[in-house]
C-alpha atoms as a PDB file:
ATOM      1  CA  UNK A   1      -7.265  51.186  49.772  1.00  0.00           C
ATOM      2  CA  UNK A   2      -9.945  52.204  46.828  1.00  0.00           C
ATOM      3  CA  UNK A   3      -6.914  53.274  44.559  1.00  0.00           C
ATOM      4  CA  UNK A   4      -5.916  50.068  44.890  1.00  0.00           C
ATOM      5  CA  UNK A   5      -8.672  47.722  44.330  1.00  0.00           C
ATOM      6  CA  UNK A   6      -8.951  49.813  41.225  1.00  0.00           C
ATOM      7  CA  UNK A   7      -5.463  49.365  40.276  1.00  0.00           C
ATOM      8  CA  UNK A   8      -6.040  45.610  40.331  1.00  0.00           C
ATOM      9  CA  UNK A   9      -9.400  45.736  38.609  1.00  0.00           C
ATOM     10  CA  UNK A  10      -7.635  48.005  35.690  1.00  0.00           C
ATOM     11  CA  UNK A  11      -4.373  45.523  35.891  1.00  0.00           C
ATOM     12  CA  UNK A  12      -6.930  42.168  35.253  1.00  0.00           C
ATOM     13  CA  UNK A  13      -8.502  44.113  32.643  1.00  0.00           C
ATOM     14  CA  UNK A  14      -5.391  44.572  30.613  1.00  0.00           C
ATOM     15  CA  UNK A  15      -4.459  40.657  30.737  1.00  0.00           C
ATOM     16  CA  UNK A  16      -7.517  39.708  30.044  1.00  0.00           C
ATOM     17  CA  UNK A  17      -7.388  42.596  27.100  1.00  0.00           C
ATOM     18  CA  UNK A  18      -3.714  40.960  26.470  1.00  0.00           C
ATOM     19  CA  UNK A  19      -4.998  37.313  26.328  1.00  0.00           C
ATOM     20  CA  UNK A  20      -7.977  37.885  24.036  1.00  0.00           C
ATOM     21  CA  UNK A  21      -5.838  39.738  21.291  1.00  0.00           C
ATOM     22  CA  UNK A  22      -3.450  37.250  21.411  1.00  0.00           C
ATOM     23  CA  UNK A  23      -6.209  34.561  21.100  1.00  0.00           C
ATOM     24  CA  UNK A  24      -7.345  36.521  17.898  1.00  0.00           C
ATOM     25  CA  UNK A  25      -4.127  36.694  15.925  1.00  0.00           C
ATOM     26  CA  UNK A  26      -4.877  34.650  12.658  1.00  0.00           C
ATOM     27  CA  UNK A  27      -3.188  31.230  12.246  1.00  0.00           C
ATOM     28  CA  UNK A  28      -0.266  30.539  10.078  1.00  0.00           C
ATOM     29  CA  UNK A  29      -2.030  29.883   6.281  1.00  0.00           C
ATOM     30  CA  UNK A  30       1.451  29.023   4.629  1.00  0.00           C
ATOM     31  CA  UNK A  31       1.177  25.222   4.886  1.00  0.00           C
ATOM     32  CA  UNK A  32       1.133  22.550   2.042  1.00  0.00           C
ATOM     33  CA  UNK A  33       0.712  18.768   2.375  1.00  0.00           C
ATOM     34  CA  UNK A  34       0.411  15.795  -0.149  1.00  0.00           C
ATOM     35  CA  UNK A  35      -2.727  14.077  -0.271  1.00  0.00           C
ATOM     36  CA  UNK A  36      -3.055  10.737   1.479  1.00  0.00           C
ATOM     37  CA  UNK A  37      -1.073   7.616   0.836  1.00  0.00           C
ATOM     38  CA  UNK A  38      -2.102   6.006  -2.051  1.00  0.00           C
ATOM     39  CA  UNK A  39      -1.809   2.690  -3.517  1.00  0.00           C
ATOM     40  CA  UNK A  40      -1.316   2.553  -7.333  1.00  0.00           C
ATOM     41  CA  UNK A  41      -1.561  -0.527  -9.575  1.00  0.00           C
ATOM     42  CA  UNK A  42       0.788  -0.793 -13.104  1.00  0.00           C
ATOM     43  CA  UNK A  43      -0.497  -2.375 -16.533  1.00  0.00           C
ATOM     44  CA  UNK A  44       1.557  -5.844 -16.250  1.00  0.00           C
ATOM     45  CA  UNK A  45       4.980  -4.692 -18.343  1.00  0.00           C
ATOM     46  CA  UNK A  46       3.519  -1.782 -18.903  1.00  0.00           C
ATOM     47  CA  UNK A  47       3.642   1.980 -17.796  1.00  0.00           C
ATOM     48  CA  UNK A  48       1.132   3.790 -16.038  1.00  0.00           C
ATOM     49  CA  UNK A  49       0.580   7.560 -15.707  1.00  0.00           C
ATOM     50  CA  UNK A  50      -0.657   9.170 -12.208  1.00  0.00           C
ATOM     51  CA  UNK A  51      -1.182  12.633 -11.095  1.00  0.00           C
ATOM     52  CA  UNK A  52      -0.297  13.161  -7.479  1.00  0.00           C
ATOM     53  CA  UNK A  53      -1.881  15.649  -5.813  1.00  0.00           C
ATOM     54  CA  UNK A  54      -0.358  18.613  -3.691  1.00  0.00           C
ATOM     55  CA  UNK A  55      -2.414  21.142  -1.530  1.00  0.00           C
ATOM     56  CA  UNK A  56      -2.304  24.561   0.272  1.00  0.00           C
ATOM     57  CA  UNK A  57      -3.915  25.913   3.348  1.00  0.00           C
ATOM     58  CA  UNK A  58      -4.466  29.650   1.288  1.00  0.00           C
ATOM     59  CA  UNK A  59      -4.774  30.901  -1.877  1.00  0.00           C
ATOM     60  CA  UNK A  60      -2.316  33.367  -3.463  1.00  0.00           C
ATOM     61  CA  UNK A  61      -2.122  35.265  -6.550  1.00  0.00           C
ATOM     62  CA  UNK A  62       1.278  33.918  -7.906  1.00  0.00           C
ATOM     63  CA  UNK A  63       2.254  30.599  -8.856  1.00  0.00           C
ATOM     64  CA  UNK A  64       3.697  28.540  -5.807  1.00  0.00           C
ATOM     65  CA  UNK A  65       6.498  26.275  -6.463  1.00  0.00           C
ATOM     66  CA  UNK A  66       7.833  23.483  -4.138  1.00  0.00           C
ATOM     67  CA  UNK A  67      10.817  20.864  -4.405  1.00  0.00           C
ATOM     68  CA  UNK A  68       9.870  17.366  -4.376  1.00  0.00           C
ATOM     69  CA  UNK A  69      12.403  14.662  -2.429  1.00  0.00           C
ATOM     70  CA  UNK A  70      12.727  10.880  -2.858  1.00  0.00           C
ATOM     71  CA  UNK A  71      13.386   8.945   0.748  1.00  0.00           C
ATOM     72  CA  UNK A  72      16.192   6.788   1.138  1.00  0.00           C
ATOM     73  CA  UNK A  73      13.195   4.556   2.853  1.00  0.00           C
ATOM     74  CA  UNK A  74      11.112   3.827  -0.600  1.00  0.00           C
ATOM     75  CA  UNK A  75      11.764   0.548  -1.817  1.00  0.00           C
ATOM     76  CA  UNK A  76      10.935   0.868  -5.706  1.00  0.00           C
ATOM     77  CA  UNK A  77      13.674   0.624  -8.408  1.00  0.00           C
ATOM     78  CA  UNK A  78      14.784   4.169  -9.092  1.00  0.00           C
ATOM     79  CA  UNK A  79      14.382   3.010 -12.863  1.00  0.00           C
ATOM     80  CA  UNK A  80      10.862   1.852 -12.333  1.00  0.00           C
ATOM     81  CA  UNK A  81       9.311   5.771 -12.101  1.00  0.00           C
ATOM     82  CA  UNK A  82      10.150   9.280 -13.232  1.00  0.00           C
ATOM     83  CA  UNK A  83       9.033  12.382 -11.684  1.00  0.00           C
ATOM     84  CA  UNK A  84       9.349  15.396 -11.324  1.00  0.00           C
ATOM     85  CA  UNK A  85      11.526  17.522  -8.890  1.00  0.00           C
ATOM     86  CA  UNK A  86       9.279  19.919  -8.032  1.00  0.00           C
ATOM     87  CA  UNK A  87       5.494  20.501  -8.304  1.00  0.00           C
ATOM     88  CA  UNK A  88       3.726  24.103  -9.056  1.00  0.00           C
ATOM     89  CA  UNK A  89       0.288  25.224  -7.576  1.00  0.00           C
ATOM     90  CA  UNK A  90      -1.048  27.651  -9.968  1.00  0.00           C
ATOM     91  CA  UNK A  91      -1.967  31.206  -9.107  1.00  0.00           C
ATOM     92  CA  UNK A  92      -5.221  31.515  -7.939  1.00  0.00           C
ATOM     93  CA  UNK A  93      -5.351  28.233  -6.726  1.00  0.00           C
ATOM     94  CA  UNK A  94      -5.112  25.699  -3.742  1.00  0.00           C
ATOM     95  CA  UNK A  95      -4.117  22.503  -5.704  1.00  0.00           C
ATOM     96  CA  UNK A  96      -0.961  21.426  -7.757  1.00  0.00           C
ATOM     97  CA  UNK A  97      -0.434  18.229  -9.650  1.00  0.00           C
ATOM     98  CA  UNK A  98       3.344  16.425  -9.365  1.00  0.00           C
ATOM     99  CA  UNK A  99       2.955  13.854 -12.800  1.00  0.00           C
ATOM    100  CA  UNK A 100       4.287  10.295 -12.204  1.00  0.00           C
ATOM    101  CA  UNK A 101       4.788   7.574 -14.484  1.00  0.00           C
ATOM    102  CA  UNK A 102       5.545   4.142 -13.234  1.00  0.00           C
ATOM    103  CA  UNK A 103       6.566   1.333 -15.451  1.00  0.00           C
ATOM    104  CA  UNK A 104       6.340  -2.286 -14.355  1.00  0.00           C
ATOM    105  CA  UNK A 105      10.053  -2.986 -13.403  1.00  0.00           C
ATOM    106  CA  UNK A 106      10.251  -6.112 -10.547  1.00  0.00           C
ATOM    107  CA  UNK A 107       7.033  -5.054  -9.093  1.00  0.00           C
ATOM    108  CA  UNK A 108       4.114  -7.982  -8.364  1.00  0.00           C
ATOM    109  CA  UNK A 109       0.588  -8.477  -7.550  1.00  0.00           C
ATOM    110  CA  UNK A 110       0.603  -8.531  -3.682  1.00  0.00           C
ATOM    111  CA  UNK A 111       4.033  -7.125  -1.829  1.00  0.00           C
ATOM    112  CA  UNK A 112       3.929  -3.790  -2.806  1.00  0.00           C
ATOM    113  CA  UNK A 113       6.953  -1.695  -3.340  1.00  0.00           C
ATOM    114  CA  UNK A 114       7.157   1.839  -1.829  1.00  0.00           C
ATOM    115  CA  UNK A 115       7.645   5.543  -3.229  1.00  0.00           C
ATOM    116  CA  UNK A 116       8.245   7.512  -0.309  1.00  0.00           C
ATOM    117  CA  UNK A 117       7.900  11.536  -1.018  1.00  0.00           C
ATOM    118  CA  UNK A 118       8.430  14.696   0.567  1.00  0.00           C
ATOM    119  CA  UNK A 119       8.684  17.981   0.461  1.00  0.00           C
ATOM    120  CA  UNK A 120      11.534  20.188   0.679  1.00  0.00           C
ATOM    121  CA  UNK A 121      11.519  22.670   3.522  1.00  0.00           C
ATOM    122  CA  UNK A 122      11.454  26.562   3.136  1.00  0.00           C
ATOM    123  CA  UNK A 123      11.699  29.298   5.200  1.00  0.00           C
ATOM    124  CA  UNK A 124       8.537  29.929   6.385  1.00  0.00           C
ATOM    125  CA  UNK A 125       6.485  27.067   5.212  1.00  0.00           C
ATOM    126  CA  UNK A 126       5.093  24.784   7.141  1.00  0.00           C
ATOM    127  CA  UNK A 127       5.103  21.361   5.765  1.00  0.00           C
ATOM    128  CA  UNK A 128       2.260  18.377   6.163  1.00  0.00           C
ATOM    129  CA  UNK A 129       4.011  14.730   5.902  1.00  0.00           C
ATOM    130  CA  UNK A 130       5.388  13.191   2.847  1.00  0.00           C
ATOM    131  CA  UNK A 131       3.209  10.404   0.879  1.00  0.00           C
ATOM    132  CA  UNK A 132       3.544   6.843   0.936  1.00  0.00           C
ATOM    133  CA  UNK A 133       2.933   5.521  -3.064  1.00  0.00           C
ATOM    134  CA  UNK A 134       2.547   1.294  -2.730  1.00  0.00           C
ATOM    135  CA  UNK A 135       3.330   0.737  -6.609  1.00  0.00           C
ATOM    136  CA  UNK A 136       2.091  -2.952  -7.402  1.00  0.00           C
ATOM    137  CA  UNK A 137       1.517  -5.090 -10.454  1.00  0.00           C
ATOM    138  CA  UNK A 138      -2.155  -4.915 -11.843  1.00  0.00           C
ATOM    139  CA  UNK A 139      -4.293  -7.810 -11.894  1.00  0.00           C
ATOM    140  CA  UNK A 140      -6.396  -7.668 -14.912  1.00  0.00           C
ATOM    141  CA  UNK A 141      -7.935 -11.299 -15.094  1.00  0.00           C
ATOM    142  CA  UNK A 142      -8.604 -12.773 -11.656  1.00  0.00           C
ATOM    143  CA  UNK A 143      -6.910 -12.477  -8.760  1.00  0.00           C
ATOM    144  CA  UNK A 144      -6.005 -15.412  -6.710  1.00  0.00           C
ATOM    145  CA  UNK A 145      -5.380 -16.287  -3.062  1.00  0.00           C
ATOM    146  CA  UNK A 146      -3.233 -19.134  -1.660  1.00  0.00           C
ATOM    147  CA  UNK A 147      -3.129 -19.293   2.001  1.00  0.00           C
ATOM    148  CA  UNK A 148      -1.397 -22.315   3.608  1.00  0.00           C
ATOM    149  CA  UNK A 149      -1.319 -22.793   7.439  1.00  0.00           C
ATOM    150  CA  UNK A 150       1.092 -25.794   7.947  1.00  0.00           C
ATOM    151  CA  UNK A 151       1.703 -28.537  10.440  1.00  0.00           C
ATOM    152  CA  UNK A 152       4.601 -29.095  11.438  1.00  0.00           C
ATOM    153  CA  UNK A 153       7.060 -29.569   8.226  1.00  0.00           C
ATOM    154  CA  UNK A 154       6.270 -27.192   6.291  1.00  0.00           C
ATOM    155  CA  UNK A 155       9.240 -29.010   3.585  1.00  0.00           C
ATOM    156  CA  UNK A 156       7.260 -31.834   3.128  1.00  0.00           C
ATOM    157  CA  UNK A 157       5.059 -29.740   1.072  1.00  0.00           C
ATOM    158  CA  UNK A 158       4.670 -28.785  -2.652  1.00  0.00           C
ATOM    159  CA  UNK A 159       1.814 -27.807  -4.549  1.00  0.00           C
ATOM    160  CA  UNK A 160       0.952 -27.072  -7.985  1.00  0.00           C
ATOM    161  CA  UNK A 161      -1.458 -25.289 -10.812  1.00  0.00           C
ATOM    162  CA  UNK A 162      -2.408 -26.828 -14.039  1.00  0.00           C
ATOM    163  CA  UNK A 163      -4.470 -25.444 -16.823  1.00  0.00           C
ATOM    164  CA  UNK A 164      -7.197 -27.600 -18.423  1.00  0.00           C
ATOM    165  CA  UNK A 165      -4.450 -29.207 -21.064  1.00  0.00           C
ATOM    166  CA  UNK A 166      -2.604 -30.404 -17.780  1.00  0.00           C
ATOM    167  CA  UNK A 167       0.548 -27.680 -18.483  1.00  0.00           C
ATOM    168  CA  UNK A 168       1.702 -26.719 -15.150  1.00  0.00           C
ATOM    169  CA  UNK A 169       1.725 -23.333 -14.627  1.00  0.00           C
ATOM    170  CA  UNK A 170       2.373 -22.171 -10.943  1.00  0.00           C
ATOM    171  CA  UNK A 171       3.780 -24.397  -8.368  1.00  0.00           C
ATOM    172  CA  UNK A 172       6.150 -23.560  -5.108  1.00  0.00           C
ATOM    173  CA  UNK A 173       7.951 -25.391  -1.817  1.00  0.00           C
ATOM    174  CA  UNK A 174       9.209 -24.663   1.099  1.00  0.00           C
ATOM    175  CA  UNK A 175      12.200 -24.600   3.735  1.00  0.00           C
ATOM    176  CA  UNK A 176      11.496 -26.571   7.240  1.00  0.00           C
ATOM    177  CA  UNK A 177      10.091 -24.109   9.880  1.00  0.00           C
ATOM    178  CA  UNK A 178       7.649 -22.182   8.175  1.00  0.00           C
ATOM    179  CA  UNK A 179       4.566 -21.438  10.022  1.00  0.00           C
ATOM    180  CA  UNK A 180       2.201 -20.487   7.170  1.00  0.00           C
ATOM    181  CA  UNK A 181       2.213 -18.509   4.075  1.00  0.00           C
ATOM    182  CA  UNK A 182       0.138 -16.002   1.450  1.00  0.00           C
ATOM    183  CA  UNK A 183       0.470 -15.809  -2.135  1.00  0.00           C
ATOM    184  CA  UNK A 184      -1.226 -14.029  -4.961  1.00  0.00           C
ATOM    185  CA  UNK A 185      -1.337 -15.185  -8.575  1.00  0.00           C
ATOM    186  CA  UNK A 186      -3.863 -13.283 -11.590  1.00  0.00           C
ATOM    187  CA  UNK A 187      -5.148 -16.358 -13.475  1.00  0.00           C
ATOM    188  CA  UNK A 188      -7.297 -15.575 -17.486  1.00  0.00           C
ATOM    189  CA  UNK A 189     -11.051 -17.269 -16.989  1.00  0.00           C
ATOM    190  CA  UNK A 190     -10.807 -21.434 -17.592  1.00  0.00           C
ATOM    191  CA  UNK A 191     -10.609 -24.801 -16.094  1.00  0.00           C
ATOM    192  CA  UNK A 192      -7.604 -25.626 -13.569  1.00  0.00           C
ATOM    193  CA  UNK A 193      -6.420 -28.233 -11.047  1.00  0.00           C
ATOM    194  CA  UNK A 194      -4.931 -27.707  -7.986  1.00  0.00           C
ATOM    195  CA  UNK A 195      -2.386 -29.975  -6.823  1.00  0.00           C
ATOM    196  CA  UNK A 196      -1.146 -30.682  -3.033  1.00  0.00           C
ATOM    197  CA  UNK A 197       1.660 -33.465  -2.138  1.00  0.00           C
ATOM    198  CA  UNK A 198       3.322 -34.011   0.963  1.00  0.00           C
ATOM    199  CA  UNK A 199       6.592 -36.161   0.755  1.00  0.00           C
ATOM    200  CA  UNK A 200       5.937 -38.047   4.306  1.00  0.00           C
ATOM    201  CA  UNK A 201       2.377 -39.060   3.269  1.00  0.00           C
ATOM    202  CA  UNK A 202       0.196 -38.076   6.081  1.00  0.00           C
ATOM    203  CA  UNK A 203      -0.984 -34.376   4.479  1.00  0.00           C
ATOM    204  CA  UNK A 204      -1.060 -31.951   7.373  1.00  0.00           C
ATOM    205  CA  UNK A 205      -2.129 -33.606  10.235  1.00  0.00           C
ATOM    206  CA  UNK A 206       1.087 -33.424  12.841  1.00  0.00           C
ATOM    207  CA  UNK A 207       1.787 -32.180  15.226  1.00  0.00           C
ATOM    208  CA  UNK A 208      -1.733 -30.460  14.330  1.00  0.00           C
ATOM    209  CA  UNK A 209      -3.825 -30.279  11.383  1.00  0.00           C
ATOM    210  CA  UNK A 210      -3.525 -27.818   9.141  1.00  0.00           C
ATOM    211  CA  UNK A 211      -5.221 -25.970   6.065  1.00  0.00           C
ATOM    212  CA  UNK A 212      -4.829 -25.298   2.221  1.00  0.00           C
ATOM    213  CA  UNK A 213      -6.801 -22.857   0.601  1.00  0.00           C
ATOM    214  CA  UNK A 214      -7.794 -21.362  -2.657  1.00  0.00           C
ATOM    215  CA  UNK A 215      -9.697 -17.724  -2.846  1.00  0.00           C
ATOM    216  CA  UNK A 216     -11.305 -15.742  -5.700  1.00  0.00           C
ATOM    217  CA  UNK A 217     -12.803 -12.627  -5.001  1.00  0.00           C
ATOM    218  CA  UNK A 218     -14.324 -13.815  -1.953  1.00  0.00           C
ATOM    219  CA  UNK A 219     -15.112 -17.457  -3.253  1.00  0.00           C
ATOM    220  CA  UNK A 220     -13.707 -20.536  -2.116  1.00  0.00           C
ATOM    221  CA  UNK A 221     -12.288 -22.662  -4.744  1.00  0.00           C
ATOM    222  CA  UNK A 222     -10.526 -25.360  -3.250  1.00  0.00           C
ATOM    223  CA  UNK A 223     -10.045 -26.229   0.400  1.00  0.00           C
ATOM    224  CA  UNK A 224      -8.437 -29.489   2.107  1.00  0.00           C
ATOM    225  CA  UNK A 225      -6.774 -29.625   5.665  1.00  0.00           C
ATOM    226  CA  UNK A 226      -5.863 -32.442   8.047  1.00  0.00           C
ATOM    227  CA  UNK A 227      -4.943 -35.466   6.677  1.00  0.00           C
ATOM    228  CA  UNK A 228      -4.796 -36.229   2.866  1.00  0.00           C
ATOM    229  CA  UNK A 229      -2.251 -38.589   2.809  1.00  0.00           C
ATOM    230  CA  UNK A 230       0.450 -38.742   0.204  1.00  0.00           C
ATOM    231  CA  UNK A 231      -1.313 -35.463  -2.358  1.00  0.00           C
ATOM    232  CA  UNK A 232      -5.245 -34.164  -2.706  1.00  0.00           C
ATOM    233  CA  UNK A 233      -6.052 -32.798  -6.167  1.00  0.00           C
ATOM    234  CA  UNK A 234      -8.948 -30.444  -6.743  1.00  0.00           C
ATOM    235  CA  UNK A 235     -10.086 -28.545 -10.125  1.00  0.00           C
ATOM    236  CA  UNK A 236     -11.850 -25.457  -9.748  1.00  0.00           C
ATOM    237  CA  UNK A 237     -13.292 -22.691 -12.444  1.00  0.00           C
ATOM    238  CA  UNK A 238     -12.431 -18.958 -12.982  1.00  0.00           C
ATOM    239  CA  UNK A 239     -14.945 -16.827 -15.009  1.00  0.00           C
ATOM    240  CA  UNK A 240     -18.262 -18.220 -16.485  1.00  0.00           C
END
């Protein structure tokens, strides 16, 4: 009976023995990731340069070099950006740089198009998830905001932007059945008016009110909801 309480105590042992060295064995180092998705904003007709970064879990004294993929799921023009089809992280180091340059090719201020990357696999490697680029149009004056919550016929509807010489510059309308809407325009510093009509004459006030309104950079500019009848006209300031 003692030889075998001691068998079990040196059988418990030896898991326990077992289960800490496998506890111990060191982690798998070979992984590489891209950095976090990213938005990134293109001189209007321009092109814009970026650097998109690349990083290891370890250091190694060779250079590292890894094939870059383009998703079938980005929605960019192909002709809008050139990169490179692979990226290198230096001997010695942690970090590699894939170089991008993005031209301004159908893209606009707010509905981003997409660059969707990833990397290649390889035997052996263990691979973080691809990046997300959101390539949009670059606002360098002011950035506007239109939001319109409509009644109920939304195609009674137009509005429209003048400059201070009374040129029109931005205007839009809509199909029946839309419920409300967002746009974004980059206007230069000056004087405007802001135009609203509705065709039927009773503004938005059926079957329930609703709301026009005009946003800089956290500032209200113009605002009218309800009923304005037949149009409501409003001039409003950019800049100093």
């Amino acid at each position: 009976m003692k030889n075998f309480k001691l068998f079990l105590l040196s059988l418990v042992a030896l898991i326990g023995l077992t289960s800490c060295e496998e506890e111990l064995e060191p982690q798998n180092t070979n992984y590489v990731t891209f950095e976090v998705d990213r938005t990134l904003e293109v001189t209007p007709d321009g092109t814009s340069s970026f650097d998109v970064m690349v990083y290891a879990a370890n250091v190694v004294g060779n250079d590292r070099t890894f094939n870059v993929n383009v998703s079938d799921a980005s929605t960019a023009d192909p002709s809008s950006y050139t990169l490179g089809s692979s990226v290198t992280i230096p001997a010695n180091s942690n970090v590699g740089k894939l170089s991008l340059t993005v031209t301004d090719i159908d893209l606009d201020l707010a509905n981003a198009k997409t660059l969707v990357l990833n990397l290649s696999e390889q035997n052996g490697l263990s691979l973080g998830d691809g990046i997300t680029l959101s390539l949009l149009e670059q606002c360098l004056f002011n950035l506007v905001n239109l939001n319109i919550t409509f009644d109920g016929y939304s195609e009674e509807l137009q509005w429209g932007i003048f400059d201070s010489n009374g040129s029109l510059l931005l205007t839009n309308s809509y199909a029946a059945g839309v419920s409300s809407t967002s746009e974004q325009f980059c206007l230069e510093d000056g004087d405007y008016t802001f135009l609203v009509v509705d065709s039927y004459g009773d503004g938005l006030s059926y079957p329930e009110d609703g709301t026009v309104s005009l946003t800089s950079n956290g500032t209200v500019l113009v605002e009218v909801s309800g009923n304005y009848g037949s149009q409501y006209q409003e001039g409003f300031t950019l800049g100093n």
